[in-house]
Protein backbone atom coordinates (compact mmCIF):
# COMPACT_ATOMS: atom_id res chain seq x y z
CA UNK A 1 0.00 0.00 0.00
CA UNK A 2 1.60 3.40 -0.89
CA UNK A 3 -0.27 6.89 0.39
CA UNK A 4 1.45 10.32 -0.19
CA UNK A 5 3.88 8.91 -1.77
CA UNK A 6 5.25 6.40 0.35
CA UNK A 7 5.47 3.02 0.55
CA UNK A 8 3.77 1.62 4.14
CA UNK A 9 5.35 -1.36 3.72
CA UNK A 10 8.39 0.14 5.15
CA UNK A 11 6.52 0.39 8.50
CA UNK A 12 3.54 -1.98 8.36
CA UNK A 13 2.07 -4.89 7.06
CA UNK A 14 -1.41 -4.02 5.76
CA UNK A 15 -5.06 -5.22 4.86
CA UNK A 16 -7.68 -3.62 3.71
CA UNK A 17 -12.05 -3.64 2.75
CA UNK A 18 -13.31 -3.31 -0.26
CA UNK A 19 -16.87 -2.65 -1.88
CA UNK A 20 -17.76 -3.99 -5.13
CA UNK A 21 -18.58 -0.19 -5.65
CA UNK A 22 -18.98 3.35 -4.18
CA UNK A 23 -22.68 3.60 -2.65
CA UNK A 24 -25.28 6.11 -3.79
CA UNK A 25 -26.77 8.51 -1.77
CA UNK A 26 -30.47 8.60 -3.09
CA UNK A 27 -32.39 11.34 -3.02
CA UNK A 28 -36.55 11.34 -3.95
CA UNK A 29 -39.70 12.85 -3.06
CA UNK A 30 -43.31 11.88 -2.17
CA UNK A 31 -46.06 12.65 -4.40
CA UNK A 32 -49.64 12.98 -3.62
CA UNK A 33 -51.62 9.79 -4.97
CA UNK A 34 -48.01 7.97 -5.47
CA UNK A 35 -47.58 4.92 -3.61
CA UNK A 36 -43.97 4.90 -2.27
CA UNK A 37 -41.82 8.05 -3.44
CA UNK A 38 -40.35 9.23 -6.94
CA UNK A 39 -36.57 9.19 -7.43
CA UNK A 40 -35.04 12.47 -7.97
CA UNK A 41 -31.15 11.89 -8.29
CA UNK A 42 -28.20 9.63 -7.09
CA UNK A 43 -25.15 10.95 -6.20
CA UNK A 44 -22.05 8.67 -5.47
CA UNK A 45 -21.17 8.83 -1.67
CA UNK A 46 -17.68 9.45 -0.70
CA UNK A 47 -15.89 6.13 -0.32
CA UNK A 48 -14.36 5.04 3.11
CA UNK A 49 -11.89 2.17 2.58
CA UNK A 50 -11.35 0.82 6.74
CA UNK A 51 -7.28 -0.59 6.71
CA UNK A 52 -5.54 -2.66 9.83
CA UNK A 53 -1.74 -1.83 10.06
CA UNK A 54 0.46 -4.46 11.50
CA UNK A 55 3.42 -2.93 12.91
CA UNK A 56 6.58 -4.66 10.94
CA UNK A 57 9.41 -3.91 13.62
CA UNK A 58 12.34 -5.41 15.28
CA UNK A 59 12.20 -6.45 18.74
CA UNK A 60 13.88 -3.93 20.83
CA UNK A 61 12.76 -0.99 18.11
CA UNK A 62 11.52 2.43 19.41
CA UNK A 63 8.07 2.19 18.62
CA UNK A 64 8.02 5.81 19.95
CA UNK A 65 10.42 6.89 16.95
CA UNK A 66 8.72 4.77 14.49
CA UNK A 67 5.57 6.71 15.38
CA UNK A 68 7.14 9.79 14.71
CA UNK A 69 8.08 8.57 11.34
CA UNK A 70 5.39 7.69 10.25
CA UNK A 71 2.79 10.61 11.73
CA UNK A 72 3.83 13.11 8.67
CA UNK A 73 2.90 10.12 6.20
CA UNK A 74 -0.02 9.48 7.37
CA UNK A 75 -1.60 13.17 8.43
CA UNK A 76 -1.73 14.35 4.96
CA UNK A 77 -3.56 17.15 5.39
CA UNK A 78 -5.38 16.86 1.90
CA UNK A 79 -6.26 14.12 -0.38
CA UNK A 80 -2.98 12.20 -1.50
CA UNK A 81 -2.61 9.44 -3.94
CA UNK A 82 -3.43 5.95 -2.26
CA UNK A 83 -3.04 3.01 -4.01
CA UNK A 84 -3.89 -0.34 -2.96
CA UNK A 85 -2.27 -3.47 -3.42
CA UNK A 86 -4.30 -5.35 -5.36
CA UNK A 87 -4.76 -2.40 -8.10
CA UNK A 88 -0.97 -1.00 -7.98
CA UNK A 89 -2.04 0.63 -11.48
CA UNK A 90 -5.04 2.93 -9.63
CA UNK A 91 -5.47 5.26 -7.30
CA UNK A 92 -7.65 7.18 -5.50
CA UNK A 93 -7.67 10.70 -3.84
CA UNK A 94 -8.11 10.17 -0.05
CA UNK A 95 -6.92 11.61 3.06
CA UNK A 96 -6.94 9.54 6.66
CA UNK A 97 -10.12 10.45 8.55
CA UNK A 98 -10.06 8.13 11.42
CA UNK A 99 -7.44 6.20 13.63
CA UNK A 100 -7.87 3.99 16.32
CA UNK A 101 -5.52 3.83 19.47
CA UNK A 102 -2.02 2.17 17.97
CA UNK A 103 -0.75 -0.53 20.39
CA UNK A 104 2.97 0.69 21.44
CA UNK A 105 3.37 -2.70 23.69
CA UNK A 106 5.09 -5.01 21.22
CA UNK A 107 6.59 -4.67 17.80
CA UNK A 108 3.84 -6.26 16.43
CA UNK A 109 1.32 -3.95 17.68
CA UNK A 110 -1.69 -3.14 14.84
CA UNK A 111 -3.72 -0.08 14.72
CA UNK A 112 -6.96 0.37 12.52
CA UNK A 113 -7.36 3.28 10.53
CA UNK A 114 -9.83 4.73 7.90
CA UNK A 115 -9.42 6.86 4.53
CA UNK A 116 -11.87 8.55 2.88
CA UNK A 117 -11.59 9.04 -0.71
CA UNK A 118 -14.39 12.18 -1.17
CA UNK A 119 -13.88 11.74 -4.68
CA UNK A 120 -14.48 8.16 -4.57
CA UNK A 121 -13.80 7.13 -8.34
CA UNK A 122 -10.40 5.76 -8.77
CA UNK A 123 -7.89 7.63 -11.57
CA UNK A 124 -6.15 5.14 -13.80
CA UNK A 125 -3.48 5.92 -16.47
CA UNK A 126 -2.57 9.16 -18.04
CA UNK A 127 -3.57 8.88 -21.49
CA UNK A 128 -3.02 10.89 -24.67
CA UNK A 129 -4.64 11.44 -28.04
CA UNK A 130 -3.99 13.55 -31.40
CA UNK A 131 -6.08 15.95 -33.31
CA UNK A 132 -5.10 17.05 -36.41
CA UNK A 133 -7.70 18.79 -36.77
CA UNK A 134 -10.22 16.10 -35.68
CA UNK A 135 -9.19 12.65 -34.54
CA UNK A 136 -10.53 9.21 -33.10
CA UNK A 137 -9.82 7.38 -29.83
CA UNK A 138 -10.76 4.63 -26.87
CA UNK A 139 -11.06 7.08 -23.49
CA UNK A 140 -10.82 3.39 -21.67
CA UNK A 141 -12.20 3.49 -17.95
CA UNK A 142 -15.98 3.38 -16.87
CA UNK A 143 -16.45 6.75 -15.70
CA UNK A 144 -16.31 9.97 -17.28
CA UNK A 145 -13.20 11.79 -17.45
CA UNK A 146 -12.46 15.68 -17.96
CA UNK A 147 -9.73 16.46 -20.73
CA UNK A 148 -7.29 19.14 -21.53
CA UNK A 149 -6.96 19.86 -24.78
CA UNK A 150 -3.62 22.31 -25.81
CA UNK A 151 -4.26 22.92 -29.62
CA UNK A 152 -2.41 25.49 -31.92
CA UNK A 153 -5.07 27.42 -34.49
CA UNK A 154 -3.90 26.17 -38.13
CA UNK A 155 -3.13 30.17 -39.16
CA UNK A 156 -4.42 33.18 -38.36
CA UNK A 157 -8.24 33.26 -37.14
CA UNK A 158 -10.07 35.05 -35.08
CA UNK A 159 -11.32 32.14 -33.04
CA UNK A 160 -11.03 28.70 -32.20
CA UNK A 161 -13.62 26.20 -31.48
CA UNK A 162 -13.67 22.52 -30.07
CA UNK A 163 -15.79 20.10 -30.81
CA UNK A 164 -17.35 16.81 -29.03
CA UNK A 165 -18.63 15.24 -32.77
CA UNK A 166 -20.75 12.64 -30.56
CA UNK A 167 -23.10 15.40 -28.77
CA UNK A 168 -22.28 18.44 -31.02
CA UNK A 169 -21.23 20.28 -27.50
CA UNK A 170 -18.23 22.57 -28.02
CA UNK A 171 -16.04 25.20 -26.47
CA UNK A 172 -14.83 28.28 -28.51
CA UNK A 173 -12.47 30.96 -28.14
CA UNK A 174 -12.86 34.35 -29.70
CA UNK A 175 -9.73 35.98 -30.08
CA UNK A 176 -6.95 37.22 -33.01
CA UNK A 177 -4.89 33.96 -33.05
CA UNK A 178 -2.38 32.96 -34.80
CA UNK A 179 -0.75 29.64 -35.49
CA UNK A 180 1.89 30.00 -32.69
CA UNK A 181 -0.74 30.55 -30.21
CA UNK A 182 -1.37 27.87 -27.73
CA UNK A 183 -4.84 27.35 -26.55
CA UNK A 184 -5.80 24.84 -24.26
CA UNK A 185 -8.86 23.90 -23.03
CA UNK A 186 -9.17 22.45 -19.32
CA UNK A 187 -12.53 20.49 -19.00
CA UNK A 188 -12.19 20.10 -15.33
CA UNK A 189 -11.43 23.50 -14.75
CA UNK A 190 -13.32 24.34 -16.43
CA UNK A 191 -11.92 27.65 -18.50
CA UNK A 192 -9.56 28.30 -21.55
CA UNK A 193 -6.17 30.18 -21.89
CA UNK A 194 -4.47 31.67 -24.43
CA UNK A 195 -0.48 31.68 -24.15
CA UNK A 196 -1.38 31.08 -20.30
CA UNK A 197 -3.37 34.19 -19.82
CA UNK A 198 -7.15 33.30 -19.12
CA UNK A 199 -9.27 33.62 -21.99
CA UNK A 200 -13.23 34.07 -22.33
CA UNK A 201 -15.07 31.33 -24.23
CA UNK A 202 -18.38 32.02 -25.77
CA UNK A 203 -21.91 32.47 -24.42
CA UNK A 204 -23.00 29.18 -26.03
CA UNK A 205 -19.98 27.25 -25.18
CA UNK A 206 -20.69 24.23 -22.68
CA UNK A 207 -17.57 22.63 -21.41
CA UNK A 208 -17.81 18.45 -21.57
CA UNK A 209 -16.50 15.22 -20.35
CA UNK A 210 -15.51 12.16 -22.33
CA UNK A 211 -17.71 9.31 -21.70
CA UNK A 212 -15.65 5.65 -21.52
CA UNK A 213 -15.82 3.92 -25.44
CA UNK A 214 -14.65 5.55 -28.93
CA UNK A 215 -14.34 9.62 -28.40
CA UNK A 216 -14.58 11.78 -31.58
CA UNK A 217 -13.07 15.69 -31.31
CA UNK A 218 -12.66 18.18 -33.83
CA UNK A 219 -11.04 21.71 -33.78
CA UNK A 220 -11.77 24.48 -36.35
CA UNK A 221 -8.22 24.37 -37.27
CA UNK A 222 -4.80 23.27 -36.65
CA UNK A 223 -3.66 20.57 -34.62
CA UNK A 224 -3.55 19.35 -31.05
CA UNK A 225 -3.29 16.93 -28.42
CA UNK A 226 -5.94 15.53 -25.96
CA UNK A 227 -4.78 14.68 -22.57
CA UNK A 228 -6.68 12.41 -19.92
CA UNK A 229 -7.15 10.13 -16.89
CA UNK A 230 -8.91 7.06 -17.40
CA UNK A 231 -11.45 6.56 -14.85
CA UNK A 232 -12.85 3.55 -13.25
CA UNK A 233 -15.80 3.16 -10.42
């Protein structure tokens, strides 16, 4: 198991609960006449993965110093990279939110602890994708996932527009550009920048995620690259 960076193994032996997925927090409302309630929305809860250390020291070891080692670790004091053992090629966001007392008797004392991944969806690999000035690719995950596109206009225009062929949705720039300009579009964000200064997009822009399958973008001109994180629930 490796959180913020560092490998626990160094310090403990670990084991860990998993769900088969995040839960849903369910929201409806009764109607008059309606037997039961109507469903309004589900929203994924945050995900709360329970973990018993095993201490992994010598006899004779200060298990005073060892604590002290491994405090900074563990208080992260905002979500860090955890990724378990059984996925080494995943991770989620997730910060520890609950410890129980840790035994200091022996040197195989164990201590239960609890991280909370708010964003419970776990990030996979970094993944990349041309356009030139439309292209075709596999987003891979089964989650959406929120691209940056950095895409250089293919002369000089006086705007530059992104398209999602699938849903027609799009992002656009207005703006005397030129084909050095660099112009990237952060989904997540979400905004655009020109040459790294912020940079309106229009009224009818509407910023989107890639859904998990084939993914179809276009630009109005020139070429660029598509940058994501696969996602998987």
């Amino acid at each position: 198991m490796i959180f913020n960076g560092c490998d626990l193994s160094k310090w403990f032996s670990a084991s860990f609960e998993r769900r088969i997925s995040p839960e849903l927090d369910v929201a409806t409302r009764d109607v008059p006449g309606l037997a039961g309630a109507r469903f309004v929305r589900a929203k994924v809860k945050p995900l709360v993965i329970p973990v018993k250390l095993r201490w992994r020291a010598r006899p004779g070891a200060s298990m005073a110093r060892l604590r002290r080692e491994v405090a900074p670790v563990l208080m992260a004091s905002e979500p860090r990279p955890l990724v378990l053992d059984d996925e080494p090629d995943m991770h989620y966001m997730a910060i520890m939110t609950t410890q129980a007392a840790l035994s200091n008797l022996w040197y195989t004392g164990t201590c239960d602890i609890e991280f909370t991944a708010y964003d419970p969806i776990a990030y996979g690999r970094d993944r990349e994708a041309s356009l030139s000035p439309a292209g075709t690719f596999e987003v891979g995950g089964t989650w959406p996932t929120e691209p940056i596109v950095t895409a250089r206009p293919g002369g000089s225009v006086s705007f530059l527009r992104l398209t999602d062929n699938a849903t027609g949705r799009f992002v656009q720039v207005t703006a005397a550009l030129t084909s050095s300009s660099v112009v990237v579009f952060d989904m997540a964000a979400p905004n655009a920048a020109v040459n790294g200064a912020n940079a309106p997009v229009t009224f009818e822009s509407d910023f989107f995620a890639l859904e998990p399958g084939e993914a179809s973008l276009r630009l109005s001109s020139g070429t660029g690259t598509v940058a994501w994180t696969e996602r998987w629930r």
